[in-house]
Protein backbone atom coordinates (compact mmCIF):
# COMPACT_ATOMS: atom_id res chain seq x y z
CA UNK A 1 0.00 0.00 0.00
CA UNK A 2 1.14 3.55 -0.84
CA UNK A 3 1.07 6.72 1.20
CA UNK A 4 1.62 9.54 0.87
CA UNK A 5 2.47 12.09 4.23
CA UNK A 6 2.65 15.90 4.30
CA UNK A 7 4.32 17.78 6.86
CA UNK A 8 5.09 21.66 7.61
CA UNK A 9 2.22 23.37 7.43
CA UNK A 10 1.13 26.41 10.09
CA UNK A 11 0.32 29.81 10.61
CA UNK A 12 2.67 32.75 9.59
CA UNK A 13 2.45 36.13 8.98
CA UNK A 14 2.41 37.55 6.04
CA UNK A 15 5.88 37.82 4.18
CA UNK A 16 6.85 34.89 6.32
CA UNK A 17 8.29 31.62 4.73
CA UNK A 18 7.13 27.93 5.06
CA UNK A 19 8.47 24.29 4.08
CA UNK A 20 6.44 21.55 3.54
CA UNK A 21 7.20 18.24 3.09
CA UNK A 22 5.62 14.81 1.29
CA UNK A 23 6.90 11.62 1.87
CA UNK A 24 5.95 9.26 -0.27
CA UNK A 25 5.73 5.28 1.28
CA UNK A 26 4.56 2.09 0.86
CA UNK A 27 5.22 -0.81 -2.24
CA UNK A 28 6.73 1.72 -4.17
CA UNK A 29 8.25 0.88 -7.90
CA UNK A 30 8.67 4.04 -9.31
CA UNK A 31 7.68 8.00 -9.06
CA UNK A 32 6.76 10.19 -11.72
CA UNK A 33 5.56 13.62 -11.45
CA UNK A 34 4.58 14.58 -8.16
CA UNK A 35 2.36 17.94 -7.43
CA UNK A 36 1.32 20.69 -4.90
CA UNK A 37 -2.29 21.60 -5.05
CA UNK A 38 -4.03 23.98 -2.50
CA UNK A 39 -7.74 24.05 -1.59
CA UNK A 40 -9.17 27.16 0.30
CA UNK A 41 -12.36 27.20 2.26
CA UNK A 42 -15.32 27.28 -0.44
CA UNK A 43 -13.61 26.79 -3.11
CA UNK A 44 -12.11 23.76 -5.20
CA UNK A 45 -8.62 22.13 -5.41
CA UNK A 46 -6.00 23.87 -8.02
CA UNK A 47 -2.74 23.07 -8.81
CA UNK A 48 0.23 24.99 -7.09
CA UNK A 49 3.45 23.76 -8.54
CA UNK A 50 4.20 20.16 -10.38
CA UNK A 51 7.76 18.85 -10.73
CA UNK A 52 8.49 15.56 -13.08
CA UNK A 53 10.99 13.58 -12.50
CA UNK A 54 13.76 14.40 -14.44
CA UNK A 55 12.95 17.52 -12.28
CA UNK A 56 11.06 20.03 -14.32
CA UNK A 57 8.66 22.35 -12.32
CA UNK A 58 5.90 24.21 -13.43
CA UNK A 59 4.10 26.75 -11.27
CA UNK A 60 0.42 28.65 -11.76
CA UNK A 61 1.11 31.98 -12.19
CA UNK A 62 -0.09 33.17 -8.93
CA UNK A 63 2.85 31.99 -7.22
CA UNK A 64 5.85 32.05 -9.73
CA UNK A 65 8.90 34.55 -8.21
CA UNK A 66 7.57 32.86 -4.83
CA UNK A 67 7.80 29.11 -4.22
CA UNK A 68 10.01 26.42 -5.19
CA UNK A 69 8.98 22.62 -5.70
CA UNK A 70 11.82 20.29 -5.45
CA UNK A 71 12.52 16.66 -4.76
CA UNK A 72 14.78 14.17 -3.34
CA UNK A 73 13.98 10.88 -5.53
CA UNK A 74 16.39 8.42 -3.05
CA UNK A 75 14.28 9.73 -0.25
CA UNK A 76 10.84 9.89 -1.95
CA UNK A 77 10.24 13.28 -0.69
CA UNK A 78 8.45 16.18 -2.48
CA UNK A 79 8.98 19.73 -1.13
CA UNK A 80 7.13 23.10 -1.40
CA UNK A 81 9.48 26.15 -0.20
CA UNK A 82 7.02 29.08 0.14
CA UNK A 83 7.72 32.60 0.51
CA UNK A 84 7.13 36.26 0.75
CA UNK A 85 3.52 34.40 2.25
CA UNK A 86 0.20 36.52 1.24
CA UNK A 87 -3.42 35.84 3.21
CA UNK A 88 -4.21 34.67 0.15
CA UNK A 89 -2.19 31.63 0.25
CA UNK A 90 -4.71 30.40 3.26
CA UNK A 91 -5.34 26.67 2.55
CA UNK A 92 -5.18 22.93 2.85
CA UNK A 93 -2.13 21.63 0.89
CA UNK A 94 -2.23 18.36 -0.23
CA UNK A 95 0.39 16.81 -1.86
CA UNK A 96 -0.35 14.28 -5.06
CA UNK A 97 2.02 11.53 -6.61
CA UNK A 98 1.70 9.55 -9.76
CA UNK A 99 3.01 6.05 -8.42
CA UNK A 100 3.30 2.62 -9.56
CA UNK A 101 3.22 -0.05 -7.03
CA UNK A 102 5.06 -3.06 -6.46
CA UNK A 103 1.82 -5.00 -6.21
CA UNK A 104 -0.16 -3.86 -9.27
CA UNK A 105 2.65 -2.93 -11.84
CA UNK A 106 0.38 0.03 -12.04
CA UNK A 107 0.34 3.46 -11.99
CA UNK A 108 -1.81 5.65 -10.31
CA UNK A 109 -2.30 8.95 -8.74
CA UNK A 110 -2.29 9.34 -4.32
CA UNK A 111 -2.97 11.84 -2.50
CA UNK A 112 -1.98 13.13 1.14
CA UNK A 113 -4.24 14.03 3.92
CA UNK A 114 -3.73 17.51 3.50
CA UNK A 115 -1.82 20.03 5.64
CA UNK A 116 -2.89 23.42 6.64
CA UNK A 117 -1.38 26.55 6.25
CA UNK A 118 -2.94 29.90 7.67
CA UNK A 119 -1.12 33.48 6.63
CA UNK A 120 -2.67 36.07 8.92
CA UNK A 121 -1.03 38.71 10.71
């Protein structure tokens, strides 16, 4: 079985700076492009940032200049650096993985519980 674990989330104020982290566990084969996607109260998931993985990130526009994806393929790990924080950036993060299993040979996407992080000054 795969998981998939954020961590790092919390409140900050604005301009402040925040890590979070995904580990991915589990039967894992391989990893392919893993993602950032943010959900704020009311409204529906979007994608943050994606990185593939050969390591090539792409970012919605609202937070280019801002935050970094990055990952650490011996680890499993996905990262989101986040900076220069706005109020706007309020939401559950939730981090998503394509992943093929051990068990099934298959691919599919996972996603994490979720981790919260609050700008407010």
């Amino acid at each position: 079985q795969v998981q998939l674990v954020e961590s790092g989330g919390g409140l900050v104020q604005p301009g402040g700076s925040l890590r979070l982290s995904c580990a991915a566990s589990g039967s894992i084969d391989s990893i392919g492009d893993m993602a950032w996607y943010c959900q704020a109260p009311g409204k529906q998931r979007e994608l943050v940032a994606r990185i593939t993985a050969g390591g090539s990130a792409y970012y919605t526009d609202s937070v280019k200049g801002r935050f970094t994806i990055s990952r650490d393929n011996t680890e499993k790990t996905v990262y989101l650096q986040m900076n220069y924080l706005k109020p706007e950036d309020t939401a559950v993060y939730y981090c998503n993985g394509d992943i093929r299993s051990w068990g099934t040979g298959m691919s599919q996407y996972y996603w994490g519980q979720g981790t919260q992080v609050a700008v407010s000054s």
